[in-house]
N, C-alpha and C. Protein backbone atom coordinates (compact mmCIF):
# COMPACT_ATOMS: atom_id res chain seq x y z
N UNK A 1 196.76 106.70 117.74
CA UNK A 1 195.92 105.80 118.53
C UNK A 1 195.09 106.59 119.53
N UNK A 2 195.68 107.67 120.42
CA UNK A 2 195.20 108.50 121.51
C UNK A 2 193.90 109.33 120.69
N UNK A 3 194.35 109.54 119.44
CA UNK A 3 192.99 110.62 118.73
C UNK A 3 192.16 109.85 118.04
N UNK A 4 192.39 108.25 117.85
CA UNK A 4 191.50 107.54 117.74
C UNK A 4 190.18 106.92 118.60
N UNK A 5 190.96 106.73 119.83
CA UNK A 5 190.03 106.59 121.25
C UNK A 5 189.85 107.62 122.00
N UNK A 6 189.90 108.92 121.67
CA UNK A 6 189.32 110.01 121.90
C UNK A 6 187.97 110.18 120.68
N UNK A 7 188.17 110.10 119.63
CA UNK A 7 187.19 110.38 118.51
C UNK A 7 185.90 109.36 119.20
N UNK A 8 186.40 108.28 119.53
CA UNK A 8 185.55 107.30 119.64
C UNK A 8 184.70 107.58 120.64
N UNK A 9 185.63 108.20 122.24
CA UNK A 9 184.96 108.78 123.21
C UNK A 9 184.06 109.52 122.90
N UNK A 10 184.41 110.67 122.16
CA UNK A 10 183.38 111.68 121.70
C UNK A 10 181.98 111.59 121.34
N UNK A 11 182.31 110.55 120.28
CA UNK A 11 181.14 109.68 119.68
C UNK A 11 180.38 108.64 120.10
N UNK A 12 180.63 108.75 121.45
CA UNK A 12 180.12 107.24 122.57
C UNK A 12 178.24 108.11 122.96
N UNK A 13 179.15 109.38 123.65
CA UNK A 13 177.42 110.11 123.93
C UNK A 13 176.77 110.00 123.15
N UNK A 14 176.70 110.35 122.02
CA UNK A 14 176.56 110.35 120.79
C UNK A 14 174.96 109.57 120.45
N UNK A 15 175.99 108.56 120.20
CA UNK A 15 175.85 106.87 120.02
C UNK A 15 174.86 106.10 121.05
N UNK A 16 174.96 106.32 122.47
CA UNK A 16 174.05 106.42 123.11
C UNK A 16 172.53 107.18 123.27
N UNK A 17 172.72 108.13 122.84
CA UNK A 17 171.02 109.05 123.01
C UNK A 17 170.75 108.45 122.03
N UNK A 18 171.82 108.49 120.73
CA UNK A 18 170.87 107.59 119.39
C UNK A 18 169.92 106.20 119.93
N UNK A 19 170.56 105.96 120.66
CA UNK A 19 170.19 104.13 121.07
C UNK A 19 169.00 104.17 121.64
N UNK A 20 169.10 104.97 122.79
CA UNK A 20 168.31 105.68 123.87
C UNK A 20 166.57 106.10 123.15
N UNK A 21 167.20 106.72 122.34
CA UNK A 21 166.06 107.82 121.49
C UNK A 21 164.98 106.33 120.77
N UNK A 22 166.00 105.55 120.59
CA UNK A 22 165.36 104.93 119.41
C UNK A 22 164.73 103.47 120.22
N UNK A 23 165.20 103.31 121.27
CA UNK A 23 164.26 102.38 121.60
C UNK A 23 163.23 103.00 122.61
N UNK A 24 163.06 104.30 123.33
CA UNK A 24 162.25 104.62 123.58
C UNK A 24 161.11 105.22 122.39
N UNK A 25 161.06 104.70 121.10
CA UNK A 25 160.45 105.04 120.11
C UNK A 25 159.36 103.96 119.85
N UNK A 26 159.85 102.91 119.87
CA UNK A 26 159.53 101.47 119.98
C UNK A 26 158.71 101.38 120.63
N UNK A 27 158.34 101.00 122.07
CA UNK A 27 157.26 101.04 122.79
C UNK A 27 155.51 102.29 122.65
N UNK A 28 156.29 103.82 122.20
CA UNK A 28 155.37 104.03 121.89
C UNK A 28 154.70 104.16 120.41
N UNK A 29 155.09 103.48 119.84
CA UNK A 29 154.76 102.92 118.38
C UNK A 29 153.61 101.82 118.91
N UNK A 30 154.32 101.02 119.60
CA UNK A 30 153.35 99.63 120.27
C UNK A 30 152.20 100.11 120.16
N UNK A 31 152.60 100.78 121.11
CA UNK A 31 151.09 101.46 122.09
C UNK A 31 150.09 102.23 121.28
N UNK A 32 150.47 103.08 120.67
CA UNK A 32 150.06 103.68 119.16
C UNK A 32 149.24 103.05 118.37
N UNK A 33 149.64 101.84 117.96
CA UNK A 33 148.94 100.64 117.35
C UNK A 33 148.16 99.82 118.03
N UNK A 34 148.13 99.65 119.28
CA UNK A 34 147.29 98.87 120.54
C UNK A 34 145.99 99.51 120.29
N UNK A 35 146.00 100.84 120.29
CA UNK A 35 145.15 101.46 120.89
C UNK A 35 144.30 101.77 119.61
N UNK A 36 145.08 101.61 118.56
CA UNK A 36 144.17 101.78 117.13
C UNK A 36 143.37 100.65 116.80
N UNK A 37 144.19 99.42 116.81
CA UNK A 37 143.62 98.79 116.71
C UNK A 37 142.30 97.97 117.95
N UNK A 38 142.61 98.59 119.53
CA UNK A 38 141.37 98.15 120.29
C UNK A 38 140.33 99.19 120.06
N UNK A 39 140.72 100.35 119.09
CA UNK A 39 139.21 101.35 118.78
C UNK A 39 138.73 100.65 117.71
N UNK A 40 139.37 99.93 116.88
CA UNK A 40 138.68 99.50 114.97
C UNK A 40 137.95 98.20 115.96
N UNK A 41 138.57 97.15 117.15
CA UNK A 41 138.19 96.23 117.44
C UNK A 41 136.44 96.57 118.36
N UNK A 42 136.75 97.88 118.39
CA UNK A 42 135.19 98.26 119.61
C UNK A 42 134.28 98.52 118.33
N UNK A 43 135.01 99.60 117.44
CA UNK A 43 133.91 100.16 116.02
C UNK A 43 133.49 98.76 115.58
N UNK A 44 134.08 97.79 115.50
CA UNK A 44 133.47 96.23 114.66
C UNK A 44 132.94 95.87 115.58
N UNK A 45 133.00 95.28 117.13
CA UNK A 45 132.13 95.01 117.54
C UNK A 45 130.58 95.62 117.64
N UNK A 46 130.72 96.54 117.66
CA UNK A 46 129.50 97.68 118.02
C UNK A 46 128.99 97.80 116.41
N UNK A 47 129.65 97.61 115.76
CA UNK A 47 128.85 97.74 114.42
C UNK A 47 127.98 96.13 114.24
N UNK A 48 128.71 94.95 114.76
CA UNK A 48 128.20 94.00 114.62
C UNK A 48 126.84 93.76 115.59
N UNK A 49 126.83 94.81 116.64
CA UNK A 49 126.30 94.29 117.17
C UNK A 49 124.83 94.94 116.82
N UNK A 50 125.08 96.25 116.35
CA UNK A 50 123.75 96.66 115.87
C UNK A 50 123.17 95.71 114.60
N UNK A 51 124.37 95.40 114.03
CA UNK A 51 123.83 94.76 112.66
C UNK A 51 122.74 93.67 113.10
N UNK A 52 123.41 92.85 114.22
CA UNK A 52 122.93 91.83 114.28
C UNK A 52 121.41 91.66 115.00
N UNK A 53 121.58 93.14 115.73
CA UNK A 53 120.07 93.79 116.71
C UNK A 53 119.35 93.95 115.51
N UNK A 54 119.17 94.56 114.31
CA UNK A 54 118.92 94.92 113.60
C UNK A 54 118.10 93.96 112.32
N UNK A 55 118.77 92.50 112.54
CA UNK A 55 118.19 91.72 112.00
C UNK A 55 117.21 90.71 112.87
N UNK A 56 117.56 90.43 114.38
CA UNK A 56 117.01 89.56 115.14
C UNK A 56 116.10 90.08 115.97
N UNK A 57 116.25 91.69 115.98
CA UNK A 57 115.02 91.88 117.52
C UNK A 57 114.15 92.37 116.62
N UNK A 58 113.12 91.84 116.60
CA UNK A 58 111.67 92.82 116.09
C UNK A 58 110.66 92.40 117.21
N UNK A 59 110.52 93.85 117.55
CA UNK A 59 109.36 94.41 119.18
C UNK A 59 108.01 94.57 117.91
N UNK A 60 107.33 93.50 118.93
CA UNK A 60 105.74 93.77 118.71
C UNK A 60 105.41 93.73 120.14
N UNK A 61 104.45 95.20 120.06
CA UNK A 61 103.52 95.62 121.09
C UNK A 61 102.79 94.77 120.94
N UNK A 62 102.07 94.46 122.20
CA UNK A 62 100.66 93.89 122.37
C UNK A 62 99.64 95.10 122.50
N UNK A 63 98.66 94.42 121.48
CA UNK A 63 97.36 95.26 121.22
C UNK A 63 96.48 94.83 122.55
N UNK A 64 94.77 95.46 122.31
CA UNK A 64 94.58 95.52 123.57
C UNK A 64 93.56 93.89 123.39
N UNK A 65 93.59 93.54 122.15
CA UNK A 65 93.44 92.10 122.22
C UNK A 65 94.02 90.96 122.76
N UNK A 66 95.37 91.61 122.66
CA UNK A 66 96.96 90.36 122.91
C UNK A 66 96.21 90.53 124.68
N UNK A 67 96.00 91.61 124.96
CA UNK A 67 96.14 91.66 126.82
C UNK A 67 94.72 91.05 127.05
N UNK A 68 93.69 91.18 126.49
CA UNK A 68 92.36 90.70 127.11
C UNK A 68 92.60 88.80 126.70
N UNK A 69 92.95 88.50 126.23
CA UNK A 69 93.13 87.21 125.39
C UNK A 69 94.29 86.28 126.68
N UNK A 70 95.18 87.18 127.03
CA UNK A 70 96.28 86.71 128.03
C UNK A 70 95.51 86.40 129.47
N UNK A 71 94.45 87.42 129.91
CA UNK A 71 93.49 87.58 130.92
C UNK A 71 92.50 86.47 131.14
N UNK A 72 92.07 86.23 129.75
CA UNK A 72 91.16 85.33 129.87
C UNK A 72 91.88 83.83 129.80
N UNK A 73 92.61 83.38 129.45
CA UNK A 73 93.32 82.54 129.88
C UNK A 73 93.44 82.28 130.95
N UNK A 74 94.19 83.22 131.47
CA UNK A 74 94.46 82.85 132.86
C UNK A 74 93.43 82.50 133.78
N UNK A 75 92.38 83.34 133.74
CA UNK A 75 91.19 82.62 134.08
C UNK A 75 90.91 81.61 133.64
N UNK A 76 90.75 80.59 132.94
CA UNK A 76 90.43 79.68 132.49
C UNK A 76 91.10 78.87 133.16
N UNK A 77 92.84 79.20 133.37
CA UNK A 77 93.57 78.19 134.16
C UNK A 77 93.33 77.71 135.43
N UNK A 78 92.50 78.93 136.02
CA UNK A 78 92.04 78.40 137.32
C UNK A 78 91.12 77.90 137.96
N UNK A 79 90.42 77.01 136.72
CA UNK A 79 89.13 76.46 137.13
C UNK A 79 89.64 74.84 136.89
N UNK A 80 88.39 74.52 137.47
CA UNK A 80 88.35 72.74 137.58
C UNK A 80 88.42 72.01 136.44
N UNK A 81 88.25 71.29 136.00
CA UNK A 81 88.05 69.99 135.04
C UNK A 81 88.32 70.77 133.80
N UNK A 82 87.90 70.28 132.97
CA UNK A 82 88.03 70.64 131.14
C UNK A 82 88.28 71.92 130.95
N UNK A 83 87.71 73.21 131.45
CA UNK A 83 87.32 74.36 131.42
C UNK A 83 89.18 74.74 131.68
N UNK A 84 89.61 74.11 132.82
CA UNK A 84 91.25 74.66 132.55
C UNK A 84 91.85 74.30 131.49
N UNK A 85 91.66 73.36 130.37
CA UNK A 85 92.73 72.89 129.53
C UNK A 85 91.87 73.42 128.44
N UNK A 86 91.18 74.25 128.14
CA UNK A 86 89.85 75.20 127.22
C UNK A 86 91.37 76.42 126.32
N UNK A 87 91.44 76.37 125.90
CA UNK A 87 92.09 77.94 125.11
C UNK A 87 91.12 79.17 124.77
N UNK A 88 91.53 80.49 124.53
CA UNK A 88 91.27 81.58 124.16
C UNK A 88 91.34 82.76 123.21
N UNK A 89 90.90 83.06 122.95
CA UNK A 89 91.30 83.66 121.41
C UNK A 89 90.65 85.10 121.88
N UNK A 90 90.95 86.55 121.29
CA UNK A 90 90.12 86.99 121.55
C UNK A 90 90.52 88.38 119.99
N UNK A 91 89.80 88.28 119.14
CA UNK A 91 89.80 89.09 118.27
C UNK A 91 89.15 90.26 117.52
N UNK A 92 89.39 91.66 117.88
CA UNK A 92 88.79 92.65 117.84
C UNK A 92 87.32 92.24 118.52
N UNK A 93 87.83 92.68 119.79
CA UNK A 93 87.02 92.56 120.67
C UNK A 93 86.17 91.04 120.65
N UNK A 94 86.20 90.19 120.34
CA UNK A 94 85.50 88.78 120.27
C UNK A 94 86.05 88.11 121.04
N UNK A 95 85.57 87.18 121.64
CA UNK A 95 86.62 86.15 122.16
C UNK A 95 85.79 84.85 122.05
N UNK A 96 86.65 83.92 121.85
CA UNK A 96 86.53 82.71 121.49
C UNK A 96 86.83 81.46 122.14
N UNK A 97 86.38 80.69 122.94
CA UNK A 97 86.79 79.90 123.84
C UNK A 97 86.31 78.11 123.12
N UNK A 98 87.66 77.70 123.28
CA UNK A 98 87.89 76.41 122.51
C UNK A 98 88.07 75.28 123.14
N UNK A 99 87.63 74.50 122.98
CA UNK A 99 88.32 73.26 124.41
C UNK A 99 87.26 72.53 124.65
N UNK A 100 86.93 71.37 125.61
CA UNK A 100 85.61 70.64 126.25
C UNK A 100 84.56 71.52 126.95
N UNK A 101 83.88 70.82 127.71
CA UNK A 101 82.60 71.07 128.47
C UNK A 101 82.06 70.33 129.33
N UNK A 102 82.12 70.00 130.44
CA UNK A 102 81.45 68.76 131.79
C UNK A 102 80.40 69.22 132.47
N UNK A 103 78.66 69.22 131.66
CA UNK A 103 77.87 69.98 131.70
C UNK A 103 77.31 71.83 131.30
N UNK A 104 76.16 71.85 131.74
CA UNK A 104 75.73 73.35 130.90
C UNK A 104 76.26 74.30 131.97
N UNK A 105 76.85 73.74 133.47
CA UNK A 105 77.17 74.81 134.43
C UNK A 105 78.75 74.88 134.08
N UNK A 106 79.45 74.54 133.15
CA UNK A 106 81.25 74.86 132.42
C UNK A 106 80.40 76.03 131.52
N UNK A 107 79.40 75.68 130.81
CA UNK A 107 78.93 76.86 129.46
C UNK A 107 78.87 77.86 130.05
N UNK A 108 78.03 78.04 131.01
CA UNK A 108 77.57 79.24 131.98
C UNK A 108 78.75 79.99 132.77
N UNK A 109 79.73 79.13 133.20
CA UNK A 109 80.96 79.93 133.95
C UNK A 109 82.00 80.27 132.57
N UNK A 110 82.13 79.74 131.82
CA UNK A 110 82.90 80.13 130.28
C UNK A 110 82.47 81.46 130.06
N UNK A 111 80.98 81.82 129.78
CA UNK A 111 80.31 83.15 129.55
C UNK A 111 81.30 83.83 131.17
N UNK A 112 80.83 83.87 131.71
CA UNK A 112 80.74 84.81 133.32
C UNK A 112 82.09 85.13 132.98
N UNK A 113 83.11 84.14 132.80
CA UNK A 113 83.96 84.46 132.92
C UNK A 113 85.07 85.96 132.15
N UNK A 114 84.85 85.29 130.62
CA UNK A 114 84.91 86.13 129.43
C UNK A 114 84.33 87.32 129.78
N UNK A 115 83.05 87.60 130.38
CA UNK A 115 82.35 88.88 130.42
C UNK A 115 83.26 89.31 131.22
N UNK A 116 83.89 89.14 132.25
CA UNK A 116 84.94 90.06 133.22
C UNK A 116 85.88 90.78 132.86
N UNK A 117 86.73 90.09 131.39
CA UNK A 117 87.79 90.54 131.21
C UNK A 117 87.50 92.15 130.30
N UNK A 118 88.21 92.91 130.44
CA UNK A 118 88.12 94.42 129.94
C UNK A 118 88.39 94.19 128.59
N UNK A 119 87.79 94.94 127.69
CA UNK A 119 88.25 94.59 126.36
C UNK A 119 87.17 93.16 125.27
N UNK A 120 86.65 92.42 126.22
CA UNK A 120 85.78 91.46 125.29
C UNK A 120 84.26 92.13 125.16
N UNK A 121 83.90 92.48 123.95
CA UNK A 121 82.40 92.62 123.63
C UNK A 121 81.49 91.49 123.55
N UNK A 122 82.11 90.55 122.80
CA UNK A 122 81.01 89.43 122.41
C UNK A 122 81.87 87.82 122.83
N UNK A 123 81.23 86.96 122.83
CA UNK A 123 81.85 85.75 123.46
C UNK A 123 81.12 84.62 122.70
N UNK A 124 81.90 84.08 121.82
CA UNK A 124 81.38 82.98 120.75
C UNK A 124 82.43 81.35 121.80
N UNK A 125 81.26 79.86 122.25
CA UNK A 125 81.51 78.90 123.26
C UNK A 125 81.89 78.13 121.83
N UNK A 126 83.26 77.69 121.65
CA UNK A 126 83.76 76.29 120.66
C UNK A 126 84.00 75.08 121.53
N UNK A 127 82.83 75.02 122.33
CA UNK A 127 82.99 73.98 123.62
C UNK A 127 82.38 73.04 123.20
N UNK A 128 82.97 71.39 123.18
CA UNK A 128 82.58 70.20 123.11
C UNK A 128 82.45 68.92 124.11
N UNK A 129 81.51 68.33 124.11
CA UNK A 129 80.90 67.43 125.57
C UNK A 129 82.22 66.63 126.04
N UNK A 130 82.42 66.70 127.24
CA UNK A 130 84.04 66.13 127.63
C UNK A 130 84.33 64.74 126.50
N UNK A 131 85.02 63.88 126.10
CA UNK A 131 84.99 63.08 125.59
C UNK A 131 85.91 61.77 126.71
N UNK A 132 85.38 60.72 126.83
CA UNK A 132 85.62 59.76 127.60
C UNK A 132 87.05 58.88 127.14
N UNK A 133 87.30 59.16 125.80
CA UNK A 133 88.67 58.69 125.37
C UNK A 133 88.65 59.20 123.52
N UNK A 134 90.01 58.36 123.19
CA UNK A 134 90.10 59.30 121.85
C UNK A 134 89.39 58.98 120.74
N UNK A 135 88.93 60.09 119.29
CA UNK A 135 88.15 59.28 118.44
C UNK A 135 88.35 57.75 117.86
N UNK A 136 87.60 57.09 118.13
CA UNK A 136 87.55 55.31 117.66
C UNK A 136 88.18 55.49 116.13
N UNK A 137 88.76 54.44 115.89
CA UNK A 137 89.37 54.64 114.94
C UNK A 137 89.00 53.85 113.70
N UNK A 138 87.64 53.61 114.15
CA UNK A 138 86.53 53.05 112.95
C UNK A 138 85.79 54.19 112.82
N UNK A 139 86.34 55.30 112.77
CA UNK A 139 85.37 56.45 112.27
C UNK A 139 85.26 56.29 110.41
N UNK A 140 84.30 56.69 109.72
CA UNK A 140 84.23 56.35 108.53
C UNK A 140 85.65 57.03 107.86
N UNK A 141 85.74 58.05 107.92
CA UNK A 141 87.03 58.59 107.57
C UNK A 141 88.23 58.46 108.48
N UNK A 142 89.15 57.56 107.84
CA UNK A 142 90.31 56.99 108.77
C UNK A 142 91.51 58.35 109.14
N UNK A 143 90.99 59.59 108.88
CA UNK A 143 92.08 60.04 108.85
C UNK A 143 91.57 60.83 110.51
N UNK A 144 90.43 60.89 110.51
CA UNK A 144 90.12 61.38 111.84
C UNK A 144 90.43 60.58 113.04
N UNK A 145 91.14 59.53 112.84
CA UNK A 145 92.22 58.56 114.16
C UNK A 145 93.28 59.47 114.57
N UNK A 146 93.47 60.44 114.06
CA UNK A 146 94.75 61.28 114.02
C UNK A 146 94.67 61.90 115.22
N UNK A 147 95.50 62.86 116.03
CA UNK A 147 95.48 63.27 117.41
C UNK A 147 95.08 64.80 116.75
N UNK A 148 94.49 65.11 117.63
CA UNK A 148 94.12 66.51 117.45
C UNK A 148 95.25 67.52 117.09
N UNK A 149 96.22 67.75 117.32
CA UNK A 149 97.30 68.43 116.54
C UNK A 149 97.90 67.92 115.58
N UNK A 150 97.69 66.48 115.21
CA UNK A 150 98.27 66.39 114.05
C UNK A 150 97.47 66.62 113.33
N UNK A 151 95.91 66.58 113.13
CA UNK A 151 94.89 67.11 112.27
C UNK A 151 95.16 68.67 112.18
N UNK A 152 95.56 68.82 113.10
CA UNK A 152 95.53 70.90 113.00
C UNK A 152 97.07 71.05 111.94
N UNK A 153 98.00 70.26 112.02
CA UNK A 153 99.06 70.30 111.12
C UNK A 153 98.88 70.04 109.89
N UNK A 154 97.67 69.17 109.62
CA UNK A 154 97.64 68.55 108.32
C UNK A 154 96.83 69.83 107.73
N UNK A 155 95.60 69.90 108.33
CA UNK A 155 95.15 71.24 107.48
C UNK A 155 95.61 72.49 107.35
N UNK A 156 96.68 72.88 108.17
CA UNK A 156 97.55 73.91 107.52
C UNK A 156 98.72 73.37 106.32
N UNK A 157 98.69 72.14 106.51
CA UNK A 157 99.83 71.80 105.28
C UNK A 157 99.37 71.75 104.34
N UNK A 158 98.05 71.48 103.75
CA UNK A 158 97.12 70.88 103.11
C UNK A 158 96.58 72.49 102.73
N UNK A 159 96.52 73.54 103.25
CA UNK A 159 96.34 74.35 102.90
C UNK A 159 97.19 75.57 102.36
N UNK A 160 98.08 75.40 103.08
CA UNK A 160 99.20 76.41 102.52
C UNK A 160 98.84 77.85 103.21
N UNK A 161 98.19 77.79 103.55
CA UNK A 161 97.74 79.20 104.43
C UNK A 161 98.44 79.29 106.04
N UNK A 162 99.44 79.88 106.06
CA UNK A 162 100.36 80.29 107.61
C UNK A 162 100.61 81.55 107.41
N UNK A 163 99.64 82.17 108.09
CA UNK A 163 99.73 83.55 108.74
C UNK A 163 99.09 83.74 110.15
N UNK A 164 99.85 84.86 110.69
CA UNK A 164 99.67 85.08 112.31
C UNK A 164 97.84 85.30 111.86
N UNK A 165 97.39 85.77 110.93
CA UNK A 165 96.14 86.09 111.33
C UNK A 165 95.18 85.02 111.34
N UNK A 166 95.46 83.67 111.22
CA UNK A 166 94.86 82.47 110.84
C UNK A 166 95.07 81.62 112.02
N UNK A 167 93.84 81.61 112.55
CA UNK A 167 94.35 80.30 113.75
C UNK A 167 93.76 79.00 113.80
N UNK A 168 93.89 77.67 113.71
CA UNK A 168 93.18 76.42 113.83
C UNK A 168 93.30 75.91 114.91
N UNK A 169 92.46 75.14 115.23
CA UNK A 169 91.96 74.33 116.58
C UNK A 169 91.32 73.55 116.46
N UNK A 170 91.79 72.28 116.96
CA UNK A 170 91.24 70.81 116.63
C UNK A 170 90.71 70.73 118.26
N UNK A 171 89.86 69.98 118.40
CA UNK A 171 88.88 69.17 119.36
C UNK A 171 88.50 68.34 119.04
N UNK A 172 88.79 67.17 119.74
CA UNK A 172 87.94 65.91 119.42
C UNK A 172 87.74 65.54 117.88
N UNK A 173 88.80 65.93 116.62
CA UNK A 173 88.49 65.84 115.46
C UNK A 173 87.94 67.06 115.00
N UNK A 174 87.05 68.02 115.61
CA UNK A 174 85.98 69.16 114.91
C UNK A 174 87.30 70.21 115.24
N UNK A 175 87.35 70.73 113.81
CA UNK A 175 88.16 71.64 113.43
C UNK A 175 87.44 73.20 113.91
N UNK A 176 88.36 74.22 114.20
CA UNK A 176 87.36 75.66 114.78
C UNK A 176 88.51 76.63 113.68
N UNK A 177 88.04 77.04 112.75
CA UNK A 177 89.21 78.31 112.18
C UNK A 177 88.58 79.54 112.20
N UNK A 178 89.54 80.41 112.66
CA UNK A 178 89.33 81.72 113.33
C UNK A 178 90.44 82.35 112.24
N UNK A 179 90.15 83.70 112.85
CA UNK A 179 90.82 84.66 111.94
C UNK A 179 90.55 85.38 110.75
N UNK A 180 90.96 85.95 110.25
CA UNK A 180 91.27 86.58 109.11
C UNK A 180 92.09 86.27 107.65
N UNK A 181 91.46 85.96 106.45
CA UNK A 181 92.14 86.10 105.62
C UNK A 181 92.32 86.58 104.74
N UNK A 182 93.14 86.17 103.57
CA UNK A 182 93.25 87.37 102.24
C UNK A 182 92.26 87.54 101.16
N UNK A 183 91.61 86.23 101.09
CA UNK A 183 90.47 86.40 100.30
C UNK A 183 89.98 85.43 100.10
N UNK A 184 88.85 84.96 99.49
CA UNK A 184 87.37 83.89 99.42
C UNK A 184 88.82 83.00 99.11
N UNK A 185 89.53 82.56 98.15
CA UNK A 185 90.40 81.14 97.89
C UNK A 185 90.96 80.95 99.22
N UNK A 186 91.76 81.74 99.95
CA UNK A 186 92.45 81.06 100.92
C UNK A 186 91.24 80.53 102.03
N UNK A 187 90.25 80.93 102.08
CA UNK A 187 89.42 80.84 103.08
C UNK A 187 89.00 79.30 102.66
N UNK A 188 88.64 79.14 101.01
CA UNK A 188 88.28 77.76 100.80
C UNK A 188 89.32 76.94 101.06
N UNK A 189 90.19 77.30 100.76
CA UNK A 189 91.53 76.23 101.02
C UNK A 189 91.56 75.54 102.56
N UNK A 190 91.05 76.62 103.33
CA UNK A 190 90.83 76.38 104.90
C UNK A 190 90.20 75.15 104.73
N UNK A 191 88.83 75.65 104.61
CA UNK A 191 87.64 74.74 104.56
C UNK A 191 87.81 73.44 104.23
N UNK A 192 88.26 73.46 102.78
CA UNK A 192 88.66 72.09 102.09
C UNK A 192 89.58 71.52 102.16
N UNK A 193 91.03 71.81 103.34
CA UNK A 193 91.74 71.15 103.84
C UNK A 193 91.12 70.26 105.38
N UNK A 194 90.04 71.21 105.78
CA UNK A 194 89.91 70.66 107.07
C UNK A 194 88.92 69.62 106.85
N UNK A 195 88.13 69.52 105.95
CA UNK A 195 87.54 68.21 105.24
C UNK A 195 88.60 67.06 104.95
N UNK A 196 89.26 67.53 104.12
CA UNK A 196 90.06 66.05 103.74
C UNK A 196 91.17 65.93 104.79
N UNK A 197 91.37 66.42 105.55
CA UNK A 197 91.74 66.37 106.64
C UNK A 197 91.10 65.16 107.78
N UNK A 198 90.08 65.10 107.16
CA UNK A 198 89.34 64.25 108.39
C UNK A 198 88.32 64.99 109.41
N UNK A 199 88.31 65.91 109.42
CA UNK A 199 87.50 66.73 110.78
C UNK A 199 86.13 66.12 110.66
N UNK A 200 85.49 66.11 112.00
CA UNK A 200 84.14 65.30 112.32
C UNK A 200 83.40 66.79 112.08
N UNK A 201 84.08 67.57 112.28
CA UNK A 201 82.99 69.28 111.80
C UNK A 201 83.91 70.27 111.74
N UNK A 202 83.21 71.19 110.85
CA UNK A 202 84.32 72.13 110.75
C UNK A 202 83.18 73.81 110.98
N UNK A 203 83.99 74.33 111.98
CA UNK A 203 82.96 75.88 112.54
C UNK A 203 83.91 76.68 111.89
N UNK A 204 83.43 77.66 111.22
CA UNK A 204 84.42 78.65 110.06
C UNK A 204 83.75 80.25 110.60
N UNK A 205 84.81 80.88 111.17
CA UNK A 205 85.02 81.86 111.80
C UNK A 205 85.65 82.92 111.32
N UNK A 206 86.23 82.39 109.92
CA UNK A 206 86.98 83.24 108.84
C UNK A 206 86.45 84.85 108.50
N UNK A 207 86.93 85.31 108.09
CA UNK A 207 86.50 86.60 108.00
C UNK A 207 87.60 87.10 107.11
N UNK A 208 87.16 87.63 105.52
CA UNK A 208 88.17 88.71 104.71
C UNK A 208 88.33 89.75 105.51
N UNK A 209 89.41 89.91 104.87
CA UNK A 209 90.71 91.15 105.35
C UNK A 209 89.63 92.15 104.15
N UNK A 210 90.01 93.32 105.12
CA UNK A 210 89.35 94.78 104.67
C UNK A 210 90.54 95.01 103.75
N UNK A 211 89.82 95.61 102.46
CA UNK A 211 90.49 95.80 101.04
C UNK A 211 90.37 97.58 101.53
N UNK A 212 91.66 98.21 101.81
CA UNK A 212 92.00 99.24 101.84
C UNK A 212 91.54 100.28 100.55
């Protein structure tokens, strides 16, 4: 019995560091794995996150059109009557001013104005006589009752032509298309949407794209 609970004594230290050893093993196993897995959890985030930069941010510079075009606006905003609610366009070097008119002294400050901004060469007026309320809706063509943006919707639907280089502008019914396109069909498609469209006139500003 005495060399039995001696053996056992012996084997107690033993038995202990084993214990000892092995659960201080445990925790850094944990930790081991914590730390693997919060690096795979940073590599996936960071991979997701470029992925996702990668599909959603696309940087366009402004040309020196985007800035003369922003300029002249703003001018525009700070004038009186019609001439503030007027838009601007301004394309390779052109600029284009769209909107009403409350006499020939709005025509004359429209010019003055445009000439200030850096960047405009030439200045084409898409200015129409203020209008006293909306087109009557006994116009011969019923479709020109329509509000001026929904006419600008219909002739892009009606045309199939949506590109940044294509811009429409309704006034008072009279359609203004600016821009650039791909070639003589899309340009007619313009045209002959903004007819059956309804437009009381249509000013075509179009211009083919240079064949490289």
């Amino acid at each position: 019995m005495r060399k039995a609970i001696a053996s056992l004594l012996g084997a107690l230290p033993a038995l202990l560091l084993f214990l000892l050893a092995g659960c201080s093993t445990l925790p850094m196993a944990a930790v081991a794995v914590d730390v693997f897995n919060a690096a795979e959890t940073a590599k996936t985030g960071y991979d997701m996150a470029v992925g996702m930069g990668g599909r959603k941010i696309i940087e366009v510079e402004d040309t020196a059109d985007d800035t003369a075009e922003q300029h002249l606006r703003e001018l525009l905003e700070t004038q009186r009557g019609p001439l503030a609610q007027a838009t601007a366009h301004v394309i390779e070097g052109h600029a284009y001013i769209i909107g009403e008119y409350d006499g020939a002294a709005d025509l004359d400050r429209a010019k003055r104005l445009a000439a200030k901004v850096p960047g405009v060469r030439r200045t084409t007026l898409c200015l129409f006589p203020q209008s006293s309320g909306p087109l009557s809706t006994g116009h011969p063509n019923h479709l020109a009752a329509n509000s001026d943006g929904e006419m600008r919707d219909i002739i892009l639907r009606l045309s199939g032509v949506r590109t940044r280089e294509v811009r429409v502008r309704v006034v008072q019914g009279n359609a203004v298309l600016l821009g650039s396109v791909k070639n003589a069909t899309e340009r007619e498609k313009l045209l002959t949407s903004a007819k059956s469209a309804g437009a009381v006139s249509v000013r075509n500003y179009l211009r083919l794209l240079a064949v490289n």
